[in-house]
N, C-alpha and C. Protein backbone atom coordinates (compact mmCIF):
# COMPACT_ATOMS: atom_id res chain seq x y z
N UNK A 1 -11.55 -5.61 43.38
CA UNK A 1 -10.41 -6.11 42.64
C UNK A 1 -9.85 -5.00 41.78
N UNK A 2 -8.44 -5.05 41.65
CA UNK A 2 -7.48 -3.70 41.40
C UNK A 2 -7.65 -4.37 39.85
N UNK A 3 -7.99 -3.67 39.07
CA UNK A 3 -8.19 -3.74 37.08
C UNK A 3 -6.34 -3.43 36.83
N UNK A 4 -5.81 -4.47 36.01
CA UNK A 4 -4.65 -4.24 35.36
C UNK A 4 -3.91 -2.82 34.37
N UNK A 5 -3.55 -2.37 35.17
CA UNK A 5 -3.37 -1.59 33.70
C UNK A 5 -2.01 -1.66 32.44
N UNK A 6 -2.09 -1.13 31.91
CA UNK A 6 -1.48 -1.23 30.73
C UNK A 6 -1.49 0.01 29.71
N UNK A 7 -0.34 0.29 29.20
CA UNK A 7 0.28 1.14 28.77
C UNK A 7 0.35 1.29 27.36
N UNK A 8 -0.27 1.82 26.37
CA UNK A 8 -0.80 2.11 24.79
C UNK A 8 0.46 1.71 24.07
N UNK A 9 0.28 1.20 23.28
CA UNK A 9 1.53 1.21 22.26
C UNK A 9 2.11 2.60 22.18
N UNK A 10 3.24 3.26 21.37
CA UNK A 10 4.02 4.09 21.46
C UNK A 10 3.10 4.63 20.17
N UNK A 11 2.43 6.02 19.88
CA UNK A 11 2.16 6.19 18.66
C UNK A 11 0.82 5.98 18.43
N UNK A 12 0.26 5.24 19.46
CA UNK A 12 -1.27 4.33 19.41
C UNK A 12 -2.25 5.29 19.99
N UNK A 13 -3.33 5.67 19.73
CA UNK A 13 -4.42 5.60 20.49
C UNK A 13 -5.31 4.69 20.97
N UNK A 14 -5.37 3.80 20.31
CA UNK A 14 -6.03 2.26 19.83
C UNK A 14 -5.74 1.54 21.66
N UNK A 15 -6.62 -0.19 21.48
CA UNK A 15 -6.41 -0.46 22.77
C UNK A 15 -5.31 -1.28 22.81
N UNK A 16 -5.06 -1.64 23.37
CA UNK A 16 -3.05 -2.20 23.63
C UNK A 16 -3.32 -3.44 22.82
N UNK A 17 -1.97 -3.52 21.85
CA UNK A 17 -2.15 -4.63 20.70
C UNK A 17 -2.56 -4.23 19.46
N UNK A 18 -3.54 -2.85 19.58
CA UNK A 18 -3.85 -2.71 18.46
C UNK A 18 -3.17 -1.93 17.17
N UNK A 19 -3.35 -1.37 16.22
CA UNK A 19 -2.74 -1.11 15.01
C UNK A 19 -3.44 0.00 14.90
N UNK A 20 -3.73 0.96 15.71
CA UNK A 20 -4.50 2.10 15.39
C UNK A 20 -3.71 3.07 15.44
N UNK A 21 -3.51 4.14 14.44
CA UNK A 21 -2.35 5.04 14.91
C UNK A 21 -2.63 6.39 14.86
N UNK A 22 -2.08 7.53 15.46
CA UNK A 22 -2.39 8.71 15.70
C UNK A 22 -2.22 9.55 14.29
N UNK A 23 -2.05 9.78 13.62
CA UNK A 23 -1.61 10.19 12.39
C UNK A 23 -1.74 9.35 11.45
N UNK A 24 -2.67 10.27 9.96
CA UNK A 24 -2.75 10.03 9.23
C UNK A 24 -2.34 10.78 7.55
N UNK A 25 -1.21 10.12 6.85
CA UNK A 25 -1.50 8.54 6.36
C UNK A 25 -0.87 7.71 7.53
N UNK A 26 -1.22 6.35 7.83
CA UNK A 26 -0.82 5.62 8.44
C UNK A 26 0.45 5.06 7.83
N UNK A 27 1.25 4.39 8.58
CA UNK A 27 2.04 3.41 8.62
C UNK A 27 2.08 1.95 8.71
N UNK A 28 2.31 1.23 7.90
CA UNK A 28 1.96 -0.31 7.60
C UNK A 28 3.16 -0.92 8.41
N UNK A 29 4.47 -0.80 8.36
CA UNK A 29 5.42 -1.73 8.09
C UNK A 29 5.66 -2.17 10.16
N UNK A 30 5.08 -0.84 10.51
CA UNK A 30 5.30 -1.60 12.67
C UNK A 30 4.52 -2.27 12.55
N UNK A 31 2.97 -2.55 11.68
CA UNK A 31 2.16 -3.35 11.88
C UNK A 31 2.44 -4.80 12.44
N UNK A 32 1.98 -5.36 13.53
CA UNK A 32 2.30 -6.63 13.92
C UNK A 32 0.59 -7.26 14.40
N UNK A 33 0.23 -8.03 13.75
CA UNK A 33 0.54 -8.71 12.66
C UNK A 33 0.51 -8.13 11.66
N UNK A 34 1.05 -8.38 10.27
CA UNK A 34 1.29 -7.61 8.81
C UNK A 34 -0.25 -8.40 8.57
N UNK A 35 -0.70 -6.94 7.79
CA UNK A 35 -2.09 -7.58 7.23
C UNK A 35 -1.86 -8.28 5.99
N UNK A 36 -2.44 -9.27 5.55
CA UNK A 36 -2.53 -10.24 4.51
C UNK A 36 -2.80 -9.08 3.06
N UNK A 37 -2.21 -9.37 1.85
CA UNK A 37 -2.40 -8.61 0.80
C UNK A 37 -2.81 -8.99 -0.12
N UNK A 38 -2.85 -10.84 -0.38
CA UNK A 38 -3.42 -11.31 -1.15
C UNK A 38 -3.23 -12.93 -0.77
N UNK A 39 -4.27 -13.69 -0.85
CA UNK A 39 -4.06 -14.78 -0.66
C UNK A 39 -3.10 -16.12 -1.19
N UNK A 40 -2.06 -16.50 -0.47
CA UNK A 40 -1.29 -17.75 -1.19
C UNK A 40 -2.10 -18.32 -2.58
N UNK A 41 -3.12 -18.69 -2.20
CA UNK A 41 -3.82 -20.04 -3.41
C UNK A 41 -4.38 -18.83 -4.11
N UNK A 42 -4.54 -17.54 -4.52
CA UNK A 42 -5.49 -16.96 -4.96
C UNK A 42 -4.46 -17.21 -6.61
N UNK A 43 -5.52 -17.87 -7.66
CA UNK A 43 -5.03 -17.82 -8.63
C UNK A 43 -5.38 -17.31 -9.63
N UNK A 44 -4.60 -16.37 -10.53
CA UNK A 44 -4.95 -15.46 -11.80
C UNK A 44 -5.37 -15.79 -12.78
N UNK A 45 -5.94 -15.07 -13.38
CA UNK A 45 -6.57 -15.07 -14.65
C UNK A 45 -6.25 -14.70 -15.64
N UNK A 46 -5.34 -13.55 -15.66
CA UNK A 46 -4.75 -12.88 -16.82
C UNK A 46 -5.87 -11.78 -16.81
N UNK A 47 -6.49 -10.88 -16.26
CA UNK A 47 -7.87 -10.27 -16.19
C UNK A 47 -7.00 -9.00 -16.92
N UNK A 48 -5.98 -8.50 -16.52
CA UNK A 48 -5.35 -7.31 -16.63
C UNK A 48 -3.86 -7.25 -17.49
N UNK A 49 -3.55 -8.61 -18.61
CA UNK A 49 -2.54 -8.90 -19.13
C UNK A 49 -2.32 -7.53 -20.00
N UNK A 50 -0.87 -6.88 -20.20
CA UNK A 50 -0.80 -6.05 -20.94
C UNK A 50 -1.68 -4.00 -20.68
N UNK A 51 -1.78 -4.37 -19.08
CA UNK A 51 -2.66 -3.17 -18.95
C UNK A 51 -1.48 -2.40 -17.96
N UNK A 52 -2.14 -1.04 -17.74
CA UNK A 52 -0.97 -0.33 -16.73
C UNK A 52 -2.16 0.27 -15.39
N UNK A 53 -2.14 0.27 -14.44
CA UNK A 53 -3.04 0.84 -13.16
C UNK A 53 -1.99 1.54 -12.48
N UNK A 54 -2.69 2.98 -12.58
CA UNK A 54 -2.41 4.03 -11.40
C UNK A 54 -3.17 3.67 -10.14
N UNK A 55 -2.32 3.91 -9.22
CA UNK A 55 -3.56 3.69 -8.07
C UNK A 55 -2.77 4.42 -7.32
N UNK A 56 -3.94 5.35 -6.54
CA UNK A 56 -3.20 6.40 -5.63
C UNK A 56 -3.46 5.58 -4.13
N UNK A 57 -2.58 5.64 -2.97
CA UNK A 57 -2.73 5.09 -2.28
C UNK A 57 -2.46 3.62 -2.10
N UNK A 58 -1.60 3.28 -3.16
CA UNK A 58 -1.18 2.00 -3.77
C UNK A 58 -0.14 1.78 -2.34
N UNK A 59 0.21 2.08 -1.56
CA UNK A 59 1.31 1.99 -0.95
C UNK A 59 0.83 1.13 0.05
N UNK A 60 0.20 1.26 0.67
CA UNK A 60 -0.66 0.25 2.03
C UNK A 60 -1.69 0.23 1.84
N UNK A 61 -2.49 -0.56 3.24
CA UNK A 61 -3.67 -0.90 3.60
C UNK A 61 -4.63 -1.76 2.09
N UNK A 62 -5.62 -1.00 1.65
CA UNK A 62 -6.17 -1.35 0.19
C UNK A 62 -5.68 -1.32 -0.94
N UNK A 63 -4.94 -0.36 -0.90
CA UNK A 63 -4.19 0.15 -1.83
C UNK A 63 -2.88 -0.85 -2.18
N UNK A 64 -2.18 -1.19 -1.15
CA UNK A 64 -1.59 -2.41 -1.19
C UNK A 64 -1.99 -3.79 -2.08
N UNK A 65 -3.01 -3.85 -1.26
CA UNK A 65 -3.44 -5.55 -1.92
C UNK A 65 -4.25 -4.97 -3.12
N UNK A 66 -4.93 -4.04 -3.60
CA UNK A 66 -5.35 -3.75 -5.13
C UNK A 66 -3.95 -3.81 -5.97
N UNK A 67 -2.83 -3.05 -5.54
CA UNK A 67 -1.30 -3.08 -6.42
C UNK A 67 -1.21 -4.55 -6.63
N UNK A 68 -0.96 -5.54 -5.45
CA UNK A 68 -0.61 -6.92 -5.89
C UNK A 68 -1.46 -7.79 -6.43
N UNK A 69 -2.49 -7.89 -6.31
CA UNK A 69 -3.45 -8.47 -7.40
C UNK A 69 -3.79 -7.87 -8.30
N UNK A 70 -3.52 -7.01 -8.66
CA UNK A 70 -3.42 -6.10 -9.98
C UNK A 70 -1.92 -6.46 -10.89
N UNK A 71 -1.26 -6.15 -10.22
CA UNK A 71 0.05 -7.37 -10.88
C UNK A 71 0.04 -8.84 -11.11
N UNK A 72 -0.72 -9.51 -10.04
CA UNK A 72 -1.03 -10.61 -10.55
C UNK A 72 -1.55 -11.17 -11.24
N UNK A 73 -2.50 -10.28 -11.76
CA UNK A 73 -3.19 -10.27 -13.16
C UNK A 73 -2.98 -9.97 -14.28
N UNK A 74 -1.29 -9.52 -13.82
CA UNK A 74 -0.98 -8.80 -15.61
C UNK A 74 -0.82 -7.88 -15.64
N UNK A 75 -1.08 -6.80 -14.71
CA UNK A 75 -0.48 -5.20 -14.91
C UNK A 75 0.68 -4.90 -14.65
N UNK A 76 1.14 -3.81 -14.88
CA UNK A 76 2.10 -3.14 -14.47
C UNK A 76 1.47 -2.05 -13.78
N UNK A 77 1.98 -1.90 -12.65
CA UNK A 77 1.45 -0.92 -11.42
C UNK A 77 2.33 0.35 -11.21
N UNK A 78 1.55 1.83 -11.38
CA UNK A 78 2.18 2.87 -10.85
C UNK A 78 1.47 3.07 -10.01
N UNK A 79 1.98 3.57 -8.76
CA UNK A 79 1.43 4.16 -7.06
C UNK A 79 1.90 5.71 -6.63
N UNK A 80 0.47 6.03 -6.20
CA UNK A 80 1.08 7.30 -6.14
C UNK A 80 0.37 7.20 -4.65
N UNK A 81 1.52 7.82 -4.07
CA UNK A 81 1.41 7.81 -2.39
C UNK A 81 2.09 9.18 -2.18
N UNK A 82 1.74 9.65 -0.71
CA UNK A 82 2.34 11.04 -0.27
C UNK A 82 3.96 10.76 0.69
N UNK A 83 3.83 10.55 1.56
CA UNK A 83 5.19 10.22 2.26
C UNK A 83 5.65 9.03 2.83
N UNK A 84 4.95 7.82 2.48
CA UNK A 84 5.31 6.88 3.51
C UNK A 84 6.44 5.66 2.47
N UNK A 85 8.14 6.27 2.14
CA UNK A 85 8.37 5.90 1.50
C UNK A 85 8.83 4.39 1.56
N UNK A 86 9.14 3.96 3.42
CA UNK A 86 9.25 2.11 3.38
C UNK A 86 7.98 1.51 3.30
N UNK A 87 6.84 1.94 3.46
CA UNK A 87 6.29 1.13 2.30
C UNK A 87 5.88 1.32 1.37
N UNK A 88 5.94 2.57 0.92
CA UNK A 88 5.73 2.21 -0.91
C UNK A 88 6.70 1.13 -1.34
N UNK A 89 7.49 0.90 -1.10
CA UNK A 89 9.09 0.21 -1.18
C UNK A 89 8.83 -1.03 -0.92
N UNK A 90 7.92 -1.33 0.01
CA UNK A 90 8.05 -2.78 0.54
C UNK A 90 6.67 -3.38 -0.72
N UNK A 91 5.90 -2.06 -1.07
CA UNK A 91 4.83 -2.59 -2.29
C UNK A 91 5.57 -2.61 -3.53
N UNK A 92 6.20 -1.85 -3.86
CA UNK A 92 7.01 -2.30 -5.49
C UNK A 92 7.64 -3.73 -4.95
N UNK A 93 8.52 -4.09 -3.79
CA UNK A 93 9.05 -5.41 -4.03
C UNK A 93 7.38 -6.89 -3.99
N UNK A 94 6.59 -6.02 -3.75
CA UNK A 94 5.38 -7.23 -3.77
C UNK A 94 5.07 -7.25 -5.29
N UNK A 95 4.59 -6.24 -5.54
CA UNK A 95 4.34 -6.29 -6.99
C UNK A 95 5.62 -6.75 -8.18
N UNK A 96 6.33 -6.14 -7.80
CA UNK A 96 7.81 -7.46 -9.01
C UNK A 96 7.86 -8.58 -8.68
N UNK A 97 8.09 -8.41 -7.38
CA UNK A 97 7.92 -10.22 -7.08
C UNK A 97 6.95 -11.05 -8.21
N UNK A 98 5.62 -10.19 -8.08
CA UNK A 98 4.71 -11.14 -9.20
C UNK A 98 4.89 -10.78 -10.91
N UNK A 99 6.18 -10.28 -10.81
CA UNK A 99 6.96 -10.19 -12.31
C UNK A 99 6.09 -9.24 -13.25
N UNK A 100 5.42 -7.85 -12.31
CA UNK A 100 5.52 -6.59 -13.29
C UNK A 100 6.03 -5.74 -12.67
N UNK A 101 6.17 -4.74 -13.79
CA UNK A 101 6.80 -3.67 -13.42
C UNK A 101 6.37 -2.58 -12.28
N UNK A 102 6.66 -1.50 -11.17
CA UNK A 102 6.28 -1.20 -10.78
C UNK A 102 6.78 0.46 -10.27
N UNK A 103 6.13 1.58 -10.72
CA UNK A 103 6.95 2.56 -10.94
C UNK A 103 5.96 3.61 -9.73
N UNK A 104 7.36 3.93 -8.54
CA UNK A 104 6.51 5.13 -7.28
C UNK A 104 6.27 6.25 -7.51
N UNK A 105 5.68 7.19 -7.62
CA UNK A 105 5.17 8.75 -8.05
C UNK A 105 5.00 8.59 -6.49
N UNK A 106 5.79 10.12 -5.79
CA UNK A 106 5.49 10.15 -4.52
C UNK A 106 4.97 12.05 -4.79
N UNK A 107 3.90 12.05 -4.02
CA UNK A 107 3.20 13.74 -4.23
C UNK A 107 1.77 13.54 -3.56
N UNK A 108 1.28 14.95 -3.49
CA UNK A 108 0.05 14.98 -3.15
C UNK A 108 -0.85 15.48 -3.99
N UNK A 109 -2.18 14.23 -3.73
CA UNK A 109 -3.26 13.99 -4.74
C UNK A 109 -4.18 15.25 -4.81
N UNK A 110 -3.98 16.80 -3.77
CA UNK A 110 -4.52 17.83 -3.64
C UNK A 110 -4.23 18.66 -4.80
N UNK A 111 -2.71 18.49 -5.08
CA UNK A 111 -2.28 19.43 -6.61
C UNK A 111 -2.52 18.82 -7.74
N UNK A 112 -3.29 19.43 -8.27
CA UNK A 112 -4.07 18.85 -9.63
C UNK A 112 -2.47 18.82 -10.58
N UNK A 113 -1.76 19.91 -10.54
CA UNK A 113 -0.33 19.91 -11.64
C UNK A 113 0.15 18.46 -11.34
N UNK A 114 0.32 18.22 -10.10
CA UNK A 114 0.81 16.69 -9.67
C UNK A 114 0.32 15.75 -10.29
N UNK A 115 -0.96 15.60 -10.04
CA UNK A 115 -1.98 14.61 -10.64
C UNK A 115 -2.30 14.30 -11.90
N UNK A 116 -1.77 15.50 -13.07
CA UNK A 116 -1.63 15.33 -14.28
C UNK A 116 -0.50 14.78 -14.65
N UNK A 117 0.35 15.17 -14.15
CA UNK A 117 2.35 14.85 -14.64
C UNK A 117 2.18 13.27 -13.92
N UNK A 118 1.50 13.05 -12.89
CA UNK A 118 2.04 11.32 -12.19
C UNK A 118 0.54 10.35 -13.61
N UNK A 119 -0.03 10.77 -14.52
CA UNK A 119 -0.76 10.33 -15.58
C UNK A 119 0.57 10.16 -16.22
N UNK A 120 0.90 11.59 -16.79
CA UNK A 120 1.99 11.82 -17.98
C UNK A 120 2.63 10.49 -17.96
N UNK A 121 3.29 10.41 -16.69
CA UNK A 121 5.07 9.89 -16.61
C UNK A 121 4.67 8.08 -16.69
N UNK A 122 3.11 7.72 -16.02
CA UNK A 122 3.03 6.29 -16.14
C UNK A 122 2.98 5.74 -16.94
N UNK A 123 4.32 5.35 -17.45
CA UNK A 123 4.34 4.83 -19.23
C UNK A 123 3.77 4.92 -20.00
């Protein structure tokens, strides 16, 4: 019996369907299905009312869902990501959505000068 074949996603190494991509940082937003970032019913505490979180890598994957439940708790979120600017973009509209503020530092976490000034500038 002749085995089907099938043809990789565009970009993929991964097996067909999957979300694995050749280059890294990855890309969130072709993702199909969009991974979950925080749960509907997940309800806050106020754990982080009045606080500010840098988070590098805030833009996708972990980094993502740490930004929005980190807002949901009361922070205001700065993200510092290297180039992937639709979704850093699509994470500031997650994090306002949950009504804080949310400010992008885009650079790389290799230059220490960077890494001091994206401290400086987060309110």
């Amino acid at each position: 019996m002749k085995q089907p074949t099938t043809k990789k996603p565009a970009g993929s190494s991964g097996t067909p369907g999957s979300n694995k991509q050749d280059s890294q940082p990855g890309k969130e937003y072709p993702m199909n299905p969009q991974p979950e970032y925080i749960k509907q019913g997940y309800k806050a505490a106020g754990k982080l009312d009045g606080k500010i979180a840098l988070i590098t890598g805030g833009d996708s994957g972990i980094g993502r869902s740490i930004s929005v439940h980190y807002a949901r708790e009361g922070a205001d979120v700065a993200i510092v990501y290297l180039d992937e600017d639709r979704d850093a973009n699509d994470t500031r509209q997650l994090v306002q959505a949950e009504g804080r503020r949310c400010l992008l530092i885009k650079g790389d976490v290799k230059d220490s000068a960077f890494c001091g000034n994206a401290v400086e500038i987060s309110w």
